[in-house]
Protein backbone atom coordinates (compact mmCIF):
# COMPACT_ATOMS: atom_id res chain seq x y z
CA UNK A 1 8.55 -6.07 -1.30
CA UNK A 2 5.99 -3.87 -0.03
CA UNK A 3 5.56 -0.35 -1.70
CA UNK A 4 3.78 3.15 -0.93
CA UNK A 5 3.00 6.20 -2.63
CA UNK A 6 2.32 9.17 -1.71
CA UNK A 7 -0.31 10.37 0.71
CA UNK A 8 -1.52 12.72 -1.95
CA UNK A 9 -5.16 11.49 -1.90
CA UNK A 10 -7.80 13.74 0.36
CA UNK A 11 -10.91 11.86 2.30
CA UNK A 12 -12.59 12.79 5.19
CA UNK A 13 -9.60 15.41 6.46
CA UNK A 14 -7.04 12.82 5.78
CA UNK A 15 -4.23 12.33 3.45
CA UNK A 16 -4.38 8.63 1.86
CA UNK A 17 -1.25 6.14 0.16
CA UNK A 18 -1.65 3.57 -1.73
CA UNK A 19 0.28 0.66 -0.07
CA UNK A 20 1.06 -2.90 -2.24
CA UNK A 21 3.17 -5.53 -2.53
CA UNK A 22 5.24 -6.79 -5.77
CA UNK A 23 5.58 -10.25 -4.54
CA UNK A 24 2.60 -11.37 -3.55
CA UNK A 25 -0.82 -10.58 -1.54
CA UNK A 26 0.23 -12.95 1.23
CA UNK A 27 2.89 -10.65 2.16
CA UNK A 28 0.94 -7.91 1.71
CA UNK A 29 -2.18 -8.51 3.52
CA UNK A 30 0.62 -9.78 6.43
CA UNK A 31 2.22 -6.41 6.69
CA UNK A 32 -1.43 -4.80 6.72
CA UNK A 33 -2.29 -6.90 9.44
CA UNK A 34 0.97 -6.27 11.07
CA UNK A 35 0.09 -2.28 10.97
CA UNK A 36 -3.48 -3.20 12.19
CA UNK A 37 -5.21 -2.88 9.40
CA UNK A 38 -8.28 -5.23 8.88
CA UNK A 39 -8.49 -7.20 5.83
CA UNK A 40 -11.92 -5.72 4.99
CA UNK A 41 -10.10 -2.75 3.86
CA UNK A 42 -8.33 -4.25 1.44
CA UNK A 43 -9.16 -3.24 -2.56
CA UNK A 44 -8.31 -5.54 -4.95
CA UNK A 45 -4.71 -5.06 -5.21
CA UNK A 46 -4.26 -2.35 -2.50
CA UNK A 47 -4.77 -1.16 1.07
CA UNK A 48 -5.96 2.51 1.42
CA UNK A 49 -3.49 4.07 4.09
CA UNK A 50 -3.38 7.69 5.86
CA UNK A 51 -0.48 9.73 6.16
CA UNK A 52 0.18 8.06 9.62
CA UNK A 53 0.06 4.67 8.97
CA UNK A 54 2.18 5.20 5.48
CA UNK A 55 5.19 6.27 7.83
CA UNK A 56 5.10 4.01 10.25
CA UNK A 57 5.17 1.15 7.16
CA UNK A 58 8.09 3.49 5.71
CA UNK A 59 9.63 2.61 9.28
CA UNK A 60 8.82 -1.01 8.83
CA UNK A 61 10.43 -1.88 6.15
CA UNK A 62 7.71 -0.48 3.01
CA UNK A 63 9.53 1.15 0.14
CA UNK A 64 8.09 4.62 -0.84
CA UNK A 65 7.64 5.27 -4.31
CA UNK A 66 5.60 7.46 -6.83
CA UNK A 67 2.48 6.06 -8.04
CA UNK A 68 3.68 5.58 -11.40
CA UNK A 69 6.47 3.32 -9.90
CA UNK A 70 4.04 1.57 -7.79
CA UNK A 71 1.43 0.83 -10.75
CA UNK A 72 4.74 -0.51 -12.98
CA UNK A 73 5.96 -2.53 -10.02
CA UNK A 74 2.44 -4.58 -9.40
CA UNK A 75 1.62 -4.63 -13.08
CA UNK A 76 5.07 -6.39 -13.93
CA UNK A 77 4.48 -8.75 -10.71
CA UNK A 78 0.88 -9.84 -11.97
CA UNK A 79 -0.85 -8.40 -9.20
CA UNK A 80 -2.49 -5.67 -10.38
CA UNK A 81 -6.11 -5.64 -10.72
CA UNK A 82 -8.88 -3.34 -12.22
């Protein structure tokens, strides 16, 4: 399933989410790509996405969540990296 938190985070006059998966980073890098995001973005365990882009993944099919649920989710699923 693919999760986001909150845009919360500021950078460069933007509002940034955290968006994941809790299944795998197949899936997740799919959806990215899906959204247009290029895979050169991605962080580890994470894409960076603005306020925009987090909506139109809500309307997609992403889950929102808070960031605590989001760290549990991809922690529990193996996928989170530091």
């Amino acid at each position: 399933m693919i999760l986001v938190d909150g845009a919360v985070w500021r950078w460069r006059g933007k509002l940034w989410a955290h968006m994941v998966s809790d299944t795998s980073f197949e899936e997740l890098h799919e959806f990215a790509q899906g959204l247009g995001l290029p895979r050169h973005i991605f962080q580890g365990d994470h894409y960076d996405v603005p306020s925009e882009l987090r909506e139109l993944a809500i309307r997609r099919g992403a889950v929102p969540v808070d960031a605590r649920e989001l760290v549990r989710r991809i922690t529990a699923a193996g996928l989170r990296r530091r």
